[in-house]
N, C-alpha and C. Protein backbone atom coordinates (compact mmCIF):
# COMPACT_ATOMS: atom_id res chain seq x y z
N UNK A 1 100.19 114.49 84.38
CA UNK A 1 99.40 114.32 83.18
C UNK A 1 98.11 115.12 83.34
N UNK A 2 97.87 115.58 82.07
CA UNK A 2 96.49 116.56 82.57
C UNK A 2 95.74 115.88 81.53
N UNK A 3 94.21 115.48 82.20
CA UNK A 3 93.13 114.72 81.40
C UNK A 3 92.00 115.59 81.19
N UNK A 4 91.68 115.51 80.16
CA UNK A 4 89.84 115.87 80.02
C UNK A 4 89.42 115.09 79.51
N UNK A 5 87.48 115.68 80.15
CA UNK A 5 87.24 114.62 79.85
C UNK A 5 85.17 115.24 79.11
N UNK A 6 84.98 114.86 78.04
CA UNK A 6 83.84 115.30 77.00
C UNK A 6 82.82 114.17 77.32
N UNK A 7 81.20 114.91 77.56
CA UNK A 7 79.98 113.90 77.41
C UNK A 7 80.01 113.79 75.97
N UNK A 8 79.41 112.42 75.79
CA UNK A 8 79.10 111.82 74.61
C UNK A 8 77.50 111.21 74.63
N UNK A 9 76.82 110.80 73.11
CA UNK A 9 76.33 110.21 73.30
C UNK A 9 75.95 108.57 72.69
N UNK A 10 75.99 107.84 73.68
CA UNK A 10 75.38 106.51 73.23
C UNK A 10 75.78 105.76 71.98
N UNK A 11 74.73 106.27 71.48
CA UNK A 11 74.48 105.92 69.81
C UNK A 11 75.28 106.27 69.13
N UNK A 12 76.00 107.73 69.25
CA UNK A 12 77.13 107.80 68.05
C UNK A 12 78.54 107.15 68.60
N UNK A 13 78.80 106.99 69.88
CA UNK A 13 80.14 106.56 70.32
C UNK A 13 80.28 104.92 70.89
N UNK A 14 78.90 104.21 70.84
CA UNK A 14 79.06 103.18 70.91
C UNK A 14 80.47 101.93 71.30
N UNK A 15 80.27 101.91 69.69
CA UNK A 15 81.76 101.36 70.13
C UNK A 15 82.56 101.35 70.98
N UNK A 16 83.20 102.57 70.96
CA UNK A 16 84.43 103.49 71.61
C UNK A 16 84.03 102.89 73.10
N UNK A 17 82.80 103.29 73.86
CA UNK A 17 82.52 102.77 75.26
C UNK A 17 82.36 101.44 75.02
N UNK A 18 81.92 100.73 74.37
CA UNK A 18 82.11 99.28 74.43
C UNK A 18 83.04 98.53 74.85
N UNK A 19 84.15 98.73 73.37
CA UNK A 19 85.56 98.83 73.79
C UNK A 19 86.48 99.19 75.21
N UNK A 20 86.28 99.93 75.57
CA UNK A 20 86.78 100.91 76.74
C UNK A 20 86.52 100.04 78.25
N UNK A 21 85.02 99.76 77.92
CA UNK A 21 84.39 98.91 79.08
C UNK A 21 84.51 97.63 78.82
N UNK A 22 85.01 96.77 77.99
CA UNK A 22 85.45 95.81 78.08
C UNK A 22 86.45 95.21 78.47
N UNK A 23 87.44 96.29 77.88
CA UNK A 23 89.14 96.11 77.89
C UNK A 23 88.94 96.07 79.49
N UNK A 24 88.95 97.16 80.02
CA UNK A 24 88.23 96.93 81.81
C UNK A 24 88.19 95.55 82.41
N UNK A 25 86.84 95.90 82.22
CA UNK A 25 85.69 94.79 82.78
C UNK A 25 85.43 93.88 82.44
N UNK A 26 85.88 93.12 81.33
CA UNK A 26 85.43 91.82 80.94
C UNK A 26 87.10 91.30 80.97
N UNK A 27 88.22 92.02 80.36
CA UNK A 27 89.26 91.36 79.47
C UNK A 27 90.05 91.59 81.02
N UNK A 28 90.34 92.76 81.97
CA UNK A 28 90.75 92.16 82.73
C UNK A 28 90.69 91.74 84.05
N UNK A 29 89.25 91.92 84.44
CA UNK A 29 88.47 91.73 85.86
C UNK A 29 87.74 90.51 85.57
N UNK A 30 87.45 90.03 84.36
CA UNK A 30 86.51 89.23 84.27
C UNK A 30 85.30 89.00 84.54
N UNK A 31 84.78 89.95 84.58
CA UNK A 31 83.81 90.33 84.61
C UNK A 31 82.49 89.63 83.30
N UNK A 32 81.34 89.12 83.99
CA UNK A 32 80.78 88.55 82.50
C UNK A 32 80.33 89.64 81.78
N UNK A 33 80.39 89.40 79.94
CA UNK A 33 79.91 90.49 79.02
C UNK A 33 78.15 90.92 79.38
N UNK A 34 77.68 89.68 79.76
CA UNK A 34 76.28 89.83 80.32
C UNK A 34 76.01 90.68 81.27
N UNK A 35 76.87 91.16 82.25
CA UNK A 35 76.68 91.98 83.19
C UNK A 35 76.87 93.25 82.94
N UNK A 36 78.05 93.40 82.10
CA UNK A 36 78.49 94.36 81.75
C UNK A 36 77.50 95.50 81.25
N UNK A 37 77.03 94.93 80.36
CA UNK A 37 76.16 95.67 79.27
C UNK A 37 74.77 95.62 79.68
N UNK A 38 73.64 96.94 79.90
CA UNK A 38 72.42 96.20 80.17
C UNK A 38 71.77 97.97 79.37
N UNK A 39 69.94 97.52 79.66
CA UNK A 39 69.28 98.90 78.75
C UNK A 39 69.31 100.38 79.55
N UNK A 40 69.91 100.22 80.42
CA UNK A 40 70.62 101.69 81.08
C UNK A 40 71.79 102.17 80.10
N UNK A 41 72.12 101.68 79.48
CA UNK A 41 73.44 102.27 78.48
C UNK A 41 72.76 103.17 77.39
N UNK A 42 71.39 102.60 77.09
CA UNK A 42 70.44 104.07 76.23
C UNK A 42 70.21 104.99 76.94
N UNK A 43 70.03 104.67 78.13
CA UNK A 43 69.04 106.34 79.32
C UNK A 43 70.13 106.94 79.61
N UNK A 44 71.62 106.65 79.84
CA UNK A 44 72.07 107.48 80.72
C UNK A 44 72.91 108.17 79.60
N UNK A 45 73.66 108.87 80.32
CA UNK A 45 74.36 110.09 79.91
C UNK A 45 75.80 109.46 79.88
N UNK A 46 77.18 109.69 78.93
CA UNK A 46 77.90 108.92 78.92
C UNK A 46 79.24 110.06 78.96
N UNK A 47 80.34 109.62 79.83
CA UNK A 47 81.37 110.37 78.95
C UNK A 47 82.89 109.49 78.97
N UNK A 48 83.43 110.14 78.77
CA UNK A 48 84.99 109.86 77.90
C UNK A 48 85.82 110.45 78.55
N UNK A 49 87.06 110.01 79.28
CA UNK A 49 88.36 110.60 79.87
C UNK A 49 88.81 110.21 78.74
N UNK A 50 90.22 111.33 78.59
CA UNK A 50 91.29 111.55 77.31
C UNK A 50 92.93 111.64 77.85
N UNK A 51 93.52 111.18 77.80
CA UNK A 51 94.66 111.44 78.05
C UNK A 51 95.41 113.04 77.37
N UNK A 52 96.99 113.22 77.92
CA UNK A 52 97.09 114.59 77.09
C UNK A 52 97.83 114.41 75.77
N UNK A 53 97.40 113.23 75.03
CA UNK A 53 97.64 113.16 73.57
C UNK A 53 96.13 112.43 72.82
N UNK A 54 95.10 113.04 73.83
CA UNK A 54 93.84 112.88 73.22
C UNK A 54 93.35 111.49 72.87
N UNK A 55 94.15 110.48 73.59
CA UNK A 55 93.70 108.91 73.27
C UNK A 55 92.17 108.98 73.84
N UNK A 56 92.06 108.15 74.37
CA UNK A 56 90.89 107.62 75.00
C UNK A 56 91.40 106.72 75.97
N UNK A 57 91.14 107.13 77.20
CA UNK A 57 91.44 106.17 78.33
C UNK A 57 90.51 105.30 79.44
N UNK A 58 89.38 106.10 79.57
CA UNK A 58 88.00 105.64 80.11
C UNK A 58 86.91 106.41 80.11
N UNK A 59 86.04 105.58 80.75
CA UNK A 59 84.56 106.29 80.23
C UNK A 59 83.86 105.88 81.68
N UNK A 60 82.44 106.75 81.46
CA UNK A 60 81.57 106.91 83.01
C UNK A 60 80.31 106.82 82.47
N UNK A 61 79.42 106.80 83.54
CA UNK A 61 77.75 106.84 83.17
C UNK A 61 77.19 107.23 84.23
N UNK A 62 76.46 108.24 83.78
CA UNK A 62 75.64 108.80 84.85
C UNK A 62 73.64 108.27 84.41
N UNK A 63 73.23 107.55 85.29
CA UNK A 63 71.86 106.78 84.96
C UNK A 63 70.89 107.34 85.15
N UNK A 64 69.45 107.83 84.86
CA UNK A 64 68.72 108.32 84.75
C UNK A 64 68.38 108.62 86.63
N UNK A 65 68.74 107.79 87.45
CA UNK A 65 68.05 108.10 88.95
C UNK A 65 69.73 108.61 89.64
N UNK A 66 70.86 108.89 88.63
CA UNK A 66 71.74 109.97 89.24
C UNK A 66 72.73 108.51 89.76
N UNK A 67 72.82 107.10 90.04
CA UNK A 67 73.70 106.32 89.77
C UNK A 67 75.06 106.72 89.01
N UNK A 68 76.25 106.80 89.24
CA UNK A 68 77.73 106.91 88.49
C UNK A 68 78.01 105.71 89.19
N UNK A 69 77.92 105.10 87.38
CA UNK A 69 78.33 103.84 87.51
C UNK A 69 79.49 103.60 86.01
N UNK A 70 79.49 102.14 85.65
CA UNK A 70 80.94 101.89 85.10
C UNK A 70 81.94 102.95 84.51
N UNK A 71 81.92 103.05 85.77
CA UNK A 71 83.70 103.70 85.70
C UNK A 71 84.72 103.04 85.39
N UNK A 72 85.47 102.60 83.93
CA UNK A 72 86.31 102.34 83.59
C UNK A 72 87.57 103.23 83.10
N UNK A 73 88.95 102.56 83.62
CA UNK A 73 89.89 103.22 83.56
C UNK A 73 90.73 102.47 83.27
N UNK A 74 91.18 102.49 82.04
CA UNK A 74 92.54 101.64 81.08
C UNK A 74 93.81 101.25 82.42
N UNK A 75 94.37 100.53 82.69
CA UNK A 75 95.34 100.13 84.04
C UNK A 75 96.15 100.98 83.78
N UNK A 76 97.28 101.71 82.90
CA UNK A 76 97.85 102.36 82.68
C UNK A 76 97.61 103.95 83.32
N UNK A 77 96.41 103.73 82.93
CA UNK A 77 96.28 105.33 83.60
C UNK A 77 94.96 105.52 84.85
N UNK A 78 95.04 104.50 85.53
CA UNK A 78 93.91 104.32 86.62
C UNK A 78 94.80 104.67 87.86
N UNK A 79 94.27 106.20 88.32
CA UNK A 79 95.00 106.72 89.08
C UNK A 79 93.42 107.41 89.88
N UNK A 80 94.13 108.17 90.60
CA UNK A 80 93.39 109.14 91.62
C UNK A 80 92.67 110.52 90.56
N UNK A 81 93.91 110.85 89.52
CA UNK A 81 93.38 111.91 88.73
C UNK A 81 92.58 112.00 87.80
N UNK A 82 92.39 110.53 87.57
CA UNK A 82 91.79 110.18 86.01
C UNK A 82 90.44 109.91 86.87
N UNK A 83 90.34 109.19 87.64
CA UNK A 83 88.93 108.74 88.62
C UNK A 83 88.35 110.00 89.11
N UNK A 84 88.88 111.27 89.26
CA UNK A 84 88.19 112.12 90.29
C UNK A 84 87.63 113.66 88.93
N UNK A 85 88.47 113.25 88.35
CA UNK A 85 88.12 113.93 86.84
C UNK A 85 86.72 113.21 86.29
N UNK A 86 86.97 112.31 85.96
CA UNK A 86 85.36 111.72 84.93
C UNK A 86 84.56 111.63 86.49
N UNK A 87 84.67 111.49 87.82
CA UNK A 87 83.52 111.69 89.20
C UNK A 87 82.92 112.92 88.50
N UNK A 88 83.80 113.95 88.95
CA UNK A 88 83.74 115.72 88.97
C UNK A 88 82.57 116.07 87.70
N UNK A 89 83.01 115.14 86.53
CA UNK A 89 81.95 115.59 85.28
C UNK A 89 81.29 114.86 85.16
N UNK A 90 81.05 113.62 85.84
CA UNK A 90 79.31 113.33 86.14
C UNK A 90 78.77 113.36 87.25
N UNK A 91 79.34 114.17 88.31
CA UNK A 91 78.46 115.46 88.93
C UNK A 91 77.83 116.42 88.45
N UNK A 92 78.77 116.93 87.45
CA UNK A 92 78.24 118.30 86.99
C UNK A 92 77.31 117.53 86.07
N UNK A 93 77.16 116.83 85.33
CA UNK A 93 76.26 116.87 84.83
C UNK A 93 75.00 116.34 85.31
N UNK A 94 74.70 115.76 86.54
CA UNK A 94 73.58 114.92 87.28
C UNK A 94 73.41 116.92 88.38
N UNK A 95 74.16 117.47 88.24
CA UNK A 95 73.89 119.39 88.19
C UNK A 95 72.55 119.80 87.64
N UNK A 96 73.51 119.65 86.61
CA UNK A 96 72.87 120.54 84.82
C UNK A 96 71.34 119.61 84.91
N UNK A 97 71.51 118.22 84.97
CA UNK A 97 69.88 118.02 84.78
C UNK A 97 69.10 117.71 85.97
N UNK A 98 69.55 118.59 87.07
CA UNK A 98 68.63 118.71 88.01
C UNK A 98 68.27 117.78 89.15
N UNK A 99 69.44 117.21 89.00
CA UNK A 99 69.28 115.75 90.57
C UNK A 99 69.64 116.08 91.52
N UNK A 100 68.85 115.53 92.96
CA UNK A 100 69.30 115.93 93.66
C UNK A 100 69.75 115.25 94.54
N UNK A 101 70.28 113.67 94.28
CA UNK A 101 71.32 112.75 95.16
C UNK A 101 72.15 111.77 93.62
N UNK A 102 73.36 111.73 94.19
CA UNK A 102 74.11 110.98 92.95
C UNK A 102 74.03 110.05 94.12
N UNK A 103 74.58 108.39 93.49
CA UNK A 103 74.52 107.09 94.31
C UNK A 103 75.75 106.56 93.58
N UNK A 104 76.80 105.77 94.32
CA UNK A 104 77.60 105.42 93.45
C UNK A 104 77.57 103.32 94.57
N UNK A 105 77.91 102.38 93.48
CA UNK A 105 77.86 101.25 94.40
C UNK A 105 79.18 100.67 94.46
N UNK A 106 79.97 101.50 95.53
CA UNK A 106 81.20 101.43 95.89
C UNK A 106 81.44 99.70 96.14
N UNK A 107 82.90 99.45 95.95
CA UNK A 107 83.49 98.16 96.52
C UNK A 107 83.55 98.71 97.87
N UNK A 108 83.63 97.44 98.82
CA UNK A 108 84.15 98.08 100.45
C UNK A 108 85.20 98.53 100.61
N UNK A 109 86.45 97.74 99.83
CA UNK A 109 87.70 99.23 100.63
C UNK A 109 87.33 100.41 100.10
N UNK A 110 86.70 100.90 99.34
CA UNK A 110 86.91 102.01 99.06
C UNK A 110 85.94 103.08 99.24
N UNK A 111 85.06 102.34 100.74
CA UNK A 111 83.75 103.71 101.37
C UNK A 111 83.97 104.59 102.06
N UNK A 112 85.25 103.90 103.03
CA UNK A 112 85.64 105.39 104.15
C UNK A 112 85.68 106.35 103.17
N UNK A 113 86.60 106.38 101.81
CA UNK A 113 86.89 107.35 101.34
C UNK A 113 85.69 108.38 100.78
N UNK A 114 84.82 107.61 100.41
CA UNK A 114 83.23 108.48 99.98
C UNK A 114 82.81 108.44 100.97
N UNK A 115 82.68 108.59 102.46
CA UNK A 115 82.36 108.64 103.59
C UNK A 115 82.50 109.95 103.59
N UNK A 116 84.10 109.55 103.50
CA UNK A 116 84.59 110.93 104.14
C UNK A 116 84.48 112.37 103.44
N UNK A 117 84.15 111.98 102.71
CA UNK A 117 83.63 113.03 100.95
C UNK A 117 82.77 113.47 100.78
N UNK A 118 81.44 113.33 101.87
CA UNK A 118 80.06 113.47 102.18
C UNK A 118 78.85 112.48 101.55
N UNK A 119 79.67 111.41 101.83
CA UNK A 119 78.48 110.57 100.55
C UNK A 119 78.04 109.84 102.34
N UNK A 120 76.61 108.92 102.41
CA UNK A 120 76.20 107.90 103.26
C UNK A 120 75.89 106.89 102.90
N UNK A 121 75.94 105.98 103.85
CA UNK A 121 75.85 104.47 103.27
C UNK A 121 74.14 104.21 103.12
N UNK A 122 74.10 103.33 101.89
CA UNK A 122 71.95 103.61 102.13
C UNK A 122 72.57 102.23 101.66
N UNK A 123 71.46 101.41 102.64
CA UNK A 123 70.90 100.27 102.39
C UNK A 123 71.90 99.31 103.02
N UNK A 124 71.88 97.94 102.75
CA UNK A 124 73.33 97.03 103.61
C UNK A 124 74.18 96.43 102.15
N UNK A 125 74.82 95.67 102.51
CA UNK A 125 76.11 94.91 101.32
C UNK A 125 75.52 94.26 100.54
N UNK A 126 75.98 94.47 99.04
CA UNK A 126 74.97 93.50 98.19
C UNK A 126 75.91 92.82 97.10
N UNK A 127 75.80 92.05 96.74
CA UNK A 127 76.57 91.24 95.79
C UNK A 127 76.19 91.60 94.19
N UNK A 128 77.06 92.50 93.55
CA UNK A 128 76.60 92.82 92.03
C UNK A 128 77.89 92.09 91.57
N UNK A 129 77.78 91.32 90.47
CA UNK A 129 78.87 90.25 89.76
C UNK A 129 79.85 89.95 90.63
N UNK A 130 79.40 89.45 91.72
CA UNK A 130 80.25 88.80 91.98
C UNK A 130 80.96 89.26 93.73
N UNK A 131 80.86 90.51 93.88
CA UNK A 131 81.61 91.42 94.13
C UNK A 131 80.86 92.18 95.18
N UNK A 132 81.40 91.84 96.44
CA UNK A 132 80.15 92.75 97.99
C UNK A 132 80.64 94.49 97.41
N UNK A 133 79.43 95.07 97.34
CA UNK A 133 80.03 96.09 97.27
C UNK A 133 78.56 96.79 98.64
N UNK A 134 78.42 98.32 98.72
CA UNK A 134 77.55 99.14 99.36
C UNK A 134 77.37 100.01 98.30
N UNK A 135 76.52 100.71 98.46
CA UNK A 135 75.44 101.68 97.63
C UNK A 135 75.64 102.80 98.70
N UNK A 136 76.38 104.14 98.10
CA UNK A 136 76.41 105.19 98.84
C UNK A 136 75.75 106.90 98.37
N UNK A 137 75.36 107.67 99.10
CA UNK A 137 74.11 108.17 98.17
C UNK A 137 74.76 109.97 98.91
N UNK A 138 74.85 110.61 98.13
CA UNK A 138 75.20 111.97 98.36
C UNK A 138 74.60 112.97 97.81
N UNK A 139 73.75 113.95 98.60
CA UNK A 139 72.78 115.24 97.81
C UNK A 139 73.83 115.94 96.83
N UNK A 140 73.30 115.93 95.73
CA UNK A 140 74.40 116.85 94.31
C UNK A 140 75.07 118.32 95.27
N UNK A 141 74.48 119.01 95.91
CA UNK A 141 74.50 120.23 96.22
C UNK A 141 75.81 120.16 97.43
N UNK A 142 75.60 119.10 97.99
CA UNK A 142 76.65 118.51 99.37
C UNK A 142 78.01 117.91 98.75
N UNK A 143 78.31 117.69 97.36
CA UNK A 143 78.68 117.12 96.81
C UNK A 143 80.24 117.78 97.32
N UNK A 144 81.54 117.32 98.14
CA UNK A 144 82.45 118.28 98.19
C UNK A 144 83.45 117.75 97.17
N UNK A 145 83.84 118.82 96.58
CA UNK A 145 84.40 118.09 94.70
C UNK A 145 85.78 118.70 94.94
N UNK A 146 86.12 119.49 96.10
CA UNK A 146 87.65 119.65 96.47
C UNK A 146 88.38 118.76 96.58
N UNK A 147 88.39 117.29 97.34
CA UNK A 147 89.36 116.16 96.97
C UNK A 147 89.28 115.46 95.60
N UNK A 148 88.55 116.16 95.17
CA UNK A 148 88.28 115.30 93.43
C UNK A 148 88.63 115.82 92.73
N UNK A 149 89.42 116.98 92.94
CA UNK A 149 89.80 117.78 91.99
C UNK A 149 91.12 117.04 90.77
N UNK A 150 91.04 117.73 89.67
CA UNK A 150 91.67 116.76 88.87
C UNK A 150 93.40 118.20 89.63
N UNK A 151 94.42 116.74 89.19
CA UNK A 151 95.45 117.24 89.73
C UNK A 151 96.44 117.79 88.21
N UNK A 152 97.01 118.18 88.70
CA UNK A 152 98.53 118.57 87.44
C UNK A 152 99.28 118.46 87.64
């Protein structure tokens, strides 16, 4: 399957990420709607993975201090390609406006892998909804985007 994936913003696509991040995170992680949603959803930068009949399958956020955070991905299509595709384009865009560490607040199984990707662990285990995760922090420029490459 080949995905792309378009920045959006905020205010006009609302919904659409609402939706997207709910179906996720509230409807099937359970996640509370309170957590979900907070006033970082105005500052940051937003985008949209598409499937290759142009649905809408998930969405990303890149936060004003370079954070990529809710990464949601419809279960159907929550794969390696769809995750490393919407990573890849909010890199490039935490690029384009000039940052120079992205931070992502990984669950624990899944740090070796941003370990091994050039990201480091900053700070110790912290509990966000619920959920131990680590805070891992990688210079944009160090960023190696070869295992993230979207596949075909």
């Amino acid at each position: 399957m080949v995905y792309h994936v378009t920045k959006v913003n905020w205010f006009e696509q609302q919904t659409l990420l609402t939706e997207l991040r709910e179906k996720v995170f509230v409807y099937e992680l359970n996640l509370p709607k309170k957590v979900e949603f907070d006033a970082l959803d105005k500052k940051s930068e937003h985008a949209i993975i598409y499937d290759d009949t142009n649905t809408p399958i998930g969405t990303g956020r890149l936060c004003p201090n370079g954070l990529i955070s809710r990464v949601a991905i419809i279960s159907q299509h929550r794969n390696k390609e769809a995750f490393y595709a919407i990573l890849n384009y909010l890199v490039v865009i935490a690029k384009d406006k000039g940052l120079n560490n992205i931070y992502i607040n990984s669950v624990l199984d899944e740090v070796p892998a941003f370990v091994e990707y050039g990201f480091s662990k900053k700070g110790g285990v912290f509990m966000e909804a619920g959920i131990p995760r680590q805070q891992l922090c990688c210079p944009v420029n160090d960023f190696n985007a070869e295992p993230f490459t979207m596949l075909h």
